[in-house]
N, C-alpha and C. Protein backbone atom coordinates (compact mmCIF):
# COMPACT_ATOMS: atom_id res chain seq x y z
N UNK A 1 41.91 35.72 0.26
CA UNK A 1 43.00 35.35 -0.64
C UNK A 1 42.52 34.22 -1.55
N UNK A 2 42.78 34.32 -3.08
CA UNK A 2 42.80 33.47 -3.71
C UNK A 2 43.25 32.20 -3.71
N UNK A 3 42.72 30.93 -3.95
CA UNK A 3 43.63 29.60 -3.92
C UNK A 3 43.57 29.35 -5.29
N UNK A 4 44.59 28.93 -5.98
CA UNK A 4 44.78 28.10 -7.35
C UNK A 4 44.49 26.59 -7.13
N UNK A 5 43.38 26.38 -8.16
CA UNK A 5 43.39 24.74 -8.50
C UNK A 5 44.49 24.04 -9.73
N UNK A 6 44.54 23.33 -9.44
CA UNK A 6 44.99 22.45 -10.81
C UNK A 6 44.08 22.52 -11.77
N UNK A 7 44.99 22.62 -13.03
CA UNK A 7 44.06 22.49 -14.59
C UNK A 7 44.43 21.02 -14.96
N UNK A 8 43.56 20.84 -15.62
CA UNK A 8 43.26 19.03 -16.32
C UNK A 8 43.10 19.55 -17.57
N UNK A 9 44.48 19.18 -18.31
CA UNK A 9 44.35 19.29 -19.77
C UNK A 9 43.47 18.54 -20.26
N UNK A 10 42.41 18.88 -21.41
CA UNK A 10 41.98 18.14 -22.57
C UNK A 10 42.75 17.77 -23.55
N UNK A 11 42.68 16.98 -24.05
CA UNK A 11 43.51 16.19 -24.93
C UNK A 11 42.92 17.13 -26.13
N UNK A 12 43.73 17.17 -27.64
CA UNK A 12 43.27 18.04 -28.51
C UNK A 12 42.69 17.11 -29.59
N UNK A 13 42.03 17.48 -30.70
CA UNK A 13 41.44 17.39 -31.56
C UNK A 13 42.31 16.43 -32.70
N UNK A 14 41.66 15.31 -33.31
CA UNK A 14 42.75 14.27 -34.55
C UNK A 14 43.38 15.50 -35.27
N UNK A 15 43.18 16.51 -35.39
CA UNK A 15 44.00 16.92 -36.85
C UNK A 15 44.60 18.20 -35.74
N UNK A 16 45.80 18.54 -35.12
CA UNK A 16 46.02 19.54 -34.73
C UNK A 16 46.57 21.03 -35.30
N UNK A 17 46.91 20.78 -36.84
CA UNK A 17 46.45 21.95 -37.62
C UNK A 17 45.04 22.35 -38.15
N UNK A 18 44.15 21.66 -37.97
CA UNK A 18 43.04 21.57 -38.60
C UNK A 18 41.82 22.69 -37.87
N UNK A 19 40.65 22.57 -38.15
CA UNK A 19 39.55 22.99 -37.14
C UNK A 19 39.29 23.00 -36.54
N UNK A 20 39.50 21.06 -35.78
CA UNK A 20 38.72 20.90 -34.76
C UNK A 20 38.39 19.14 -34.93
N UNK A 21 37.75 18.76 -34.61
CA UNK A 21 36.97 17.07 -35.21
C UNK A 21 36.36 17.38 -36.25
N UNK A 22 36.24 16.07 -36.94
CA UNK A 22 35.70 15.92 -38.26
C UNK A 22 34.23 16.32 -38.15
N UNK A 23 33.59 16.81 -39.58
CA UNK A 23 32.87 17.29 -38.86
C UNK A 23 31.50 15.99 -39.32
N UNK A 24 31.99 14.82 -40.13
CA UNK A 24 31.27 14.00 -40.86
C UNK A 24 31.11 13.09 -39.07
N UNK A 25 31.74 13.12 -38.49
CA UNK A 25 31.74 12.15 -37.32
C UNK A 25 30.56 11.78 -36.37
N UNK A 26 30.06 10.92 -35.96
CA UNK A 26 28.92 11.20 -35.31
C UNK A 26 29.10 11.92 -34.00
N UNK A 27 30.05 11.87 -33.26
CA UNK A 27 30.19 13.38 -32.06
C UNK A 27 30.08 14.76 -32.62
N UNK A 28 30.49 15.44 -33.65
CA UNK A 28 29.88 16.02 -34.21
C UNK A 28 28.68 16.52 -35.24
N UNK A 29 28.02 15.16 -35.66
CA UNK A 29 26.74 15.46 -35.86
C UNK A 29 25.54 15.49 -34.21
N UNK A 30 26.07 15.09 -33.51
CA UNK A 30 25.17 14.85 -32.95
C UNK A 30 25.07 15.96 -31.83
N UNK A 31 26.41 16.93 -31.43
CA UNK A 31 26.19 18.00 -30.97
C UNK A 31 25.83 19.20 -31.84
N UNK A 32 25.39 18.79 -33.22
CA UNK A 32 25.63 20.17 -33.89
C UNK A 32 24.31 19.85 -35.35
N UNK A 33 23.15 19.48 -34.70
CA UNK A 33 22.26 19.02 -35.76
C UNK A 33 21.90 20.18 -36.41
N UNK A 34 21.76 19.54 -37.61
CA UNK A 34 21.00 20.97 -39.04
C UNK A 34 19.57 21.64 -38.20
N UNK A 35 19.78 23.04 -38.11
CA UNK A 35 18.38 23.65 -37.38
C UNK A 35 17.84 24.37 -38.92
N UNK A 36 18.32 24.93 -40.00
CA UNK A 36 17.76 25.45 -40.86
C UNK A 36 16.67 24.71 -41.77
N UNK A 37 15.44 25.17 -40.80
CA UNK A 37 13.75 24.52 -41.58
C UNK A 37 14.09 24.34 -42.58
N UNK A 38 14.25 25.37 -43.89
CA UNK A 38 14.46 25.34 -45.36
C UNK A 38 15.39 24.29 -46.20
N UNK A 39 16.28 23.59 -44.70
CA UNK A 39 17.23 22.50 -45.94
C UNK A 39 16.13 20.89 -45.79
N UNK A 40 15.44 21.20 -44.25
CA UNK A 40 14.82 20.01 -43.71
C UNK A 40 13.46 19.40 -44.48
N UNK A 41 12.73 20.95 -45.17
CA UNK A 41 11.46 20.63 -45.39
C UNK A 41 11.71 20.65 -46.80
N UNK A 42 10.36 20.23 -47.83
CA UNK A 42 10.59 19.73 -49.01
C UNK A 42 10.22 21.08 -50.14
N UNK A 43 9.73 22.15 -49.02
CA UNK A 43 9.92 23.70 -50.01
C UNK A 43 11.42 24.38 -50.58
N UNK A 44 11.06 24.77 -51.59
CA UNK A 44 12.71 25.36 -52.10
C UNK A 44 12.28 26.58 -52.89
N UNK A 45 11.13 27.39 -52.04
CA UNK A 45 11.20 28.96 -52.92
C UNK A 45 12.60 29.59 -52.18
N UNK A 46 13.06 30.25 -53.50
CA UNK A 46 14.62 30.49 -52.97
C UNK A 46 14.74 31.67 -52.40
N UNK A 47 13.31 32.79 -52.37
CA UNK A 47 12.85 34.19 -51.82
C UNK A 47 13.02 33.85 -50.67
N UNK A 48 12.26 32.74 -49.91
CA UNK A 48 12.33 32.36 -48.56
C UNK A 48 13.66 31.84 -48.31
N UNK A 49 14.44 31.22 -48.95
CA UNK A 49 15.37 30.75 -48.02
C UNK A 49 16.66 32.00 -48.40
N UNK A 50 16.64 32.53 -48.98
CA UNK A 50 17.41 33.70 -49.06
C UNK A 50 17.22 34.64 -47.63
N UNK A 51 15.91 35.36 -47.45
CA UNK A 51 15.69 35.29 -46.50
C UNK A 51 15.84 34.94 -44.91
N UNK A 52 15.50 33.55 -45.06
CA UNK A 52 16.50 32.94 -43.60
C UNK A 52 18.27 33.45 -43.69
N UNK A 53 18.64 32.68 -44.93
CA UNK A 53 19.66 32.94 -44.57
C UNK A 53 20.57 34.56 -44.48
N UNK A 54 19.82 35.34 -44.71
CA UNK A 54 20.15 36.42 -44.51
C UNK A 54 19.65 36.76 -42.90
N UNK A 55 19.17 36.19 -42.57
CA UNK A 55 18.41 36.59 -41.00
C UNK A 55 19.60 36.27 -40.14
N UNK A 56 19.87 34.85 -40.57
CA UNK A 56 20.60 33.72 -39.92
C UNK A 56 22.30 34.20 -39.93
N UNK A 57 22.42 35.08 -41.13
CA UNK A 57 23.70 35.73 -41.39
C UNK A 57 23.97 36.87 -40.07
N UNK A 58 23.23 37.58 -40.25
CA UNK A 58 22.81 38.91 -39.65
C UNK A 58 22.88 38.00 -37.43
N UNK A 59 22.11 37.40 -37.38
CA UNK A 59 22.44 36.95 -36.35
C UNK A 59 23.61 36.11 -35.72
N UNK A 60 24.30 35.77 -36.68
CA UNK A 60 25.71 34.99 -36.72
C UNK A 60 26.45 36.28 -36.22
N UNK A 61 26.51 37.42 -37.44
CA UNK A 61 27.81 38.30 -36.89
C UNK A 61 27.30 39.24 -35.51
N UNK A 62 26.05 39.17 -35.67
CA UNK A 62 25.89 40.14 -34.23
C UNK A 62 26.24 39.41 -32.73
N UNK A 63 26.19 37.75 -33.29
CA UNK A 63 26.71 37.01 -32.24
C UNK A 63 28.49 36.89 -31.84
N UNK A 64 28.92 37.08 -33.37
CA UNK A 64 30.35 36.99 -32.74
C UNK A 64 30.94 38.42 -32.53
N UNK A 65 30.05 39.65 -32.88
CA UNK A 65 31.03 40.52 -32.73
C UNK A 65 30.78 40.70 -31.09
N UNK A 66 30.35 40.34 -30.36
CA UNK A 66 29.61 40.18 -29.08
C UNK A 66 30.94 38.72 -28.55
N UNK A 67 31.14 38.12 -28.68
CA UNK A 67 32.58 37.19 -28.49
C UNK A 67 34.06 37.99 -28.90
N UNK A 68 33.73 38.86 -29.78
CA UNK A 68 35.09 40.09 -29.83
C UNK A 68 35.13 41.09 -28.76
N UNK A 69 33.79 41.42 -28.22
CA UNK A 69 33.70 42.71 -27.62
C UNK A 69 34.27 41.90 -25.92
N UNK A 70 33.83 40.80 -25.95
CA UNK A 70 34.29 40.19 -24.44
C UNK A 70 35.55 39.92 -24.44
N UNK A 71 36.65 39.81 -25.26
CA UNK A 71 38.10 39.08 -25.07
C UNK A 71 38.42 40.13 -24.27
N UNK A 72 39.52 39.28 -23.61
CA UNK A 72 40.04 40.17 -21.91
C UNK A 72 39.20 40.94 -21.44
N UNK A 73 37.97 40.53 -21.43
CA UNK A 73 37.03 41.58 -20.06
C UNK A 73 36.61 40.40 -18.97
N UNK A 74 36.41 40.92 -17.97
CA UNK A 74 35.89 40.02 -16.65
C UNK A 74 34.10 39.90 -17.18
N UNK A 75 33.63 38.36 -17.37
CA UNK A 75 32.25 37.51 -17.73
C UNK A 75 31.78 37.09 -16.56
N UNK A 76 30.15 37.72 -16.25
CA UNK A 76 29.93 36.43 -14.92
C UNK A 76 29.01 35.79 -16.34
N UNK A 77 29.52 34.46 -15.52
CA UNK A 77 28.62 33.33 -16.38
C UNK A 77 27.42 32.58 -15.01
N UNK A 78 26.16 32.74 -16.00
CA UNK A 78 25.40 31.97 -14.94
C UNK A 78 25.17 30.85 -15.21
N UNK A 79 25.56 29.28 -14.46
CA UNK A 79 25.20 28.48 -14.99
C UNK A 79 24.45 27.81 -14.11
N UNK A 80 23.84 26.82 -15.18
CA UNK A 80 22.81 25.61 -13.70
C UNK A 80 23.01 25.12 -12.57
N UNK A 81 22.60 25.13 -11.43
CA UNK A 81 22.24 24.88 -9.94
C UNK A 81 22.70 25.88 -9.54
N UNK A 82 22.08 27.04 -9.95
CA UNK A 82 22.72 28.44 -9.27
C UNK A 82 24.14 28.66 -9.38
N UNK A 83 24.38 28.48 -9.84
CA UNK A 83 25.84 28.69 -10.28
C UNK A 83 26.48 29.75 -10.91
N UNK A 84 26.91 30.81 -9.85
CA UNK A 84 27.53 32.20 -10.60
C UNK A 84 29.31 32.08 -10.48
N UNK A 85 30.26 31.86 -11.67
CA UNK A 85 30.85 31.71 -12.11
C UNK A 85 31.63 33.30 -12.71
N UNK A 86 32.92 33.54 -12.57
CA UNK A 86 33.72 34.70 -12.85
C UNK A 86 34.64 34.45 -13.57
N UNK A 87 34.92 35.21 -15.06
CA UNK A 87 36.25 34.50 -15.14
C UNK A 87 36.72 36.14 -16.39
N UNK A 88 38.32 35.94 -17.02
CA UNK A 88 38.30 36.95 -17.68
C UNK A 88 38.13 36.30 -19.32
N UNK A 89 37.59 36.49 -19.92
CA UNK A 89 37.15 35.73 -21.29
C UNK A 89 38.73 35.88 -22.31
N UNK A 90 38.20 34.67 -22.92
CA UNK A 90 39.89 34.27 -23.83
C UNK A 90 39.05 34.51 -25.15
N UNK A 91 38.50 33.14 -25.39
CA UNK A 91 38.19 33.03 -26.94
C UNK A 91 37.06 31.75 -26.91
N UNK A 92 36.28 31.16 -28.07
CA UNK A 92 35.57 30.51 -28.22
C UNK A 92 36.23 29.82 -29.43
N UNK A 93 35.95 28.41 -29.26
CA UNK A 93 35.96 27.50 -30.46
C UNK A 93 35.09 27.78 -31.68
N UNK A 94 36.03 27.30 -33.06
CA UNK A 94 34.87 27.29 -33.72
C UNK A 94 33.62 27.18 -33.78
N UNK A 95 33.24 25.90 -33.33
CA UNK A 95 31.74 25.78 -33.07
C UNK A 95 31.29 26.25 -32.13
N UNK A 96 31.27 27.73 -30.91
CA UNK A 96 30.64 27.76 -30.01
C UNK A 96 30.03 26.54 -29.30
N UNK A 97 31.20 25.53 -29.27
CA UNK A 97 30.80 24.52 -27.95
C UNK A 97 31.42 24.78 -26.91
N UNK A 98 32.48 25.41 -26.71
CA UNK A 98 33.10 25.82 -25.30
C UNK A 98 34.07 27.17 -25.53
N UNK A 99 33.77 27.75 -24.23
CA UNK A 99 34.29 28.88 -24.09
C UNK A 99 35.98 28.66 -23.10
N UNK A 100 36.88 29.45 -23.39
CA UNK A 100 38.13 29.68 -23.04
C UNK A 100 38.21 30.52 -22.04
N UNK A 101 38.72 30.59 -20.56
CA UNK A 101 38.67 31.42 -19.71
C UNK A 101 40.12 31.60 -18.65
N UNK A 102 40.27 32.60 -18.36
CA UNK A 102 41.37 32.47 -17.70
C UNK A 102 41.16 33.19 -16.06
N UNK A 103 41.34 32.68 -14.83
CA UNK A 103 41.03 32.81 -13.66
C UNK A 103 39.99 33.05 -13.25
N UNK A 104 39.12 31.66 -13.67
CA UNK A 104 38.16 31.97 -13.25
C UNK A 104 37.82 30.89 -12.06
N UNK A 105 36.78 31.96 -11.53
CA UNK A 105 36.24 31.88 -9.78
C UNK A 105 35.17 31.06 -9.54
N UNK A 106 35.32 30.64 -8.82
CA UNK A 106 34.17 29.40 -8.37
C UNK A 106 34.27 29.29 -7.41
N UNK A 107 33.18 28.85 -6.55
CA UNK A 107 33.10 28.84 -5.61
C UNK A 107 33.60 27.71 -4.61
N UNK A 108 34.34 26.71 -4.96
CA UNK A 108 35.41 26.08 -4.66
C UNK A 108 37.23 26.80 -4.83
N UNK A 109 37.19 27.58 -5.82
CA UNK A 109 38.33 28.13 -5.65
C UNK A 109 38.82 29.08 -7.26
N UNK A 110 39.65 29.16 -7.31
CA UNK A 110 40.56 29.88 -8.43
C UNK A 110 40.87 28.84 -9.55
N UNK A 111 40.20 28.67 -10.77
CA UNK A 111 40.76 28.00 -11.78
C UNK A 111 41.85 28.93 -12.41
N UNK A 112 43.06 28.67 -13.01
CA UNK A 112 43.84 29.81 -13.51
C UNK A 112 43.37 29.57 -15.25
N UNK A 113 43.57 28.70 -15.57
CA UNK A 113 42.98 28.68 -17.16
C UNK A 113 41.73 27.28 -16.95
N UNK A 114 40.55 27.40 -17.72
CA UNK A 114 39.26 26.62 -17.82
C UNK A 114 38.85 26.44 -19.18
N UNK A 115 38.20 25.60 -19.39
CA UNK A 115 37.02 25.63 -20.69
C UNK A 115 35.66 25.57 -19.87
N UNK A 116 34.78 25.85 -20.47
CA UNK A 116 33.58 26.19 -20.22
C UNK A 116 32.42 25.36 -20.93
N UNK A 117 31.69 24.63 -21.21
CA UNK A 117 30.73 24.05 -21.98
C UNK A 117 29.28 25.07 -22.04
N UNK A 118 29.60 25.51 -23.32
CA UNK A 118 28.55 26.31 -23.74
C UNK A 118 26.98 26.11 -23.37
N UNK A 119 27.00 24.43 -23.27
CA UNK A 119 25.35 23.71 -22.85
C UNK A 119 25.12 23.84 -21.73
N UNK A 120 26.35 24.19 -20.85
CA UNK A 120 26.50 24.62 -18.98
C UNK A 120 25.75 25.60 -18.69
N UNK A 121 26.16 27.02 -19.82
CA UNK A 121 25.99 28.47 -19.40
C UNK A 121 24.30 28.77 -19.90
N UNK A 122 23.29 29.10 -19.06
CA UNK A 122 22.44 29.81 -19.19
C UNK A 122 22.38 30.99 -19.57
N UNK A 123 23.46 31.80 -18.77
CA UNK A 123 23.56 33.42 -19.81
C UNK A 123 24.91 33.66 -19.11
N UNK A 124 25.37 34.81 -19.87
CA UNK A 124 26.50 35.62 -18.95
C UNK A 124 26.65 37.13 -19.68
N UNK A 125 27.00 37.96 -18.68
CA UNK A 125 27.20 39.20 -19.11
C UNK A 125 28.37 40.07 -18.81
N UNK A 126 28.74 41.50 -19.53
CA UNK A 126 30.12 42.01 -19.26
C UNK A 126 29.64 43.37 -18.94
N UNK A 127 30.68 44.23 -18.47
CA UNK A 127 30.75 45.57 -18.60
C UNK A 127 31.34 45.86 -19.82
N UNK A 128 30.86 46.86 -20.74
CA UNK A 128 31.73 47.15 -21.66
C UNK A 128 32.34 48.48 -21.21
């Protein structure tokens, strides 16, 4: 038999119509640094960075249609110190910093709703 834990709300974000945190802030620069070589380095052929960003496009949507294909399916998530984790997937924040889950299993007990920290999860997979 299942046991239910208590959930510990997070407090929400300064602007609660908004996105999310600012994104000029240093908590968000500092989880979310510029990875695109082409803005960092002092080349600007625009063949190449067209390029990336078409790569970078192309891997964006194949990533979220892969966050569409999981809403309401059962995720094991594997995370660090061996840690196999069950839950049925909700949704992801804008920034893919944390994932939304609802009853999920641990091996202490039954969370009924969770967030997840994306930097936690090593991988996870679904049945489709």
């Amino acid at each position: 038999m299942s046991t239910f834990v208590t959930v510990l709300r997070l407090p929400r974000g300064p602007d609660p119509n908004g996105r999310g945190f600012d994104p000029n802030s240093p908590r968000f620069i500092a989880l979310s640094p510029t990875t695109i070589s082409a803005s960092t380095e002092t080349r600007t052929d625009p063949v190449e960075i067209g390029e990336e960003q078409r790569a970078r496009s192309a891997l964006r949507e194949s990533f979220l249609r892969t966050l569409i294909a999981m809403t309401n399916k059962q995720v094991q998530f594997h995370m660090y110190e061996r840690v196999n984790v069950e839950a049925k997937f909700g949704a992801s924040d804008i920034d893919v910093l944390n994932f939304q889950v609802s009853e999920l299993q641990t091996p202490i007990g039954v969370q009924k709703e969770a967030l997840l920290r994306c930097q936690d999860v090593i991988s996870y997979s679904f049945d489709l």
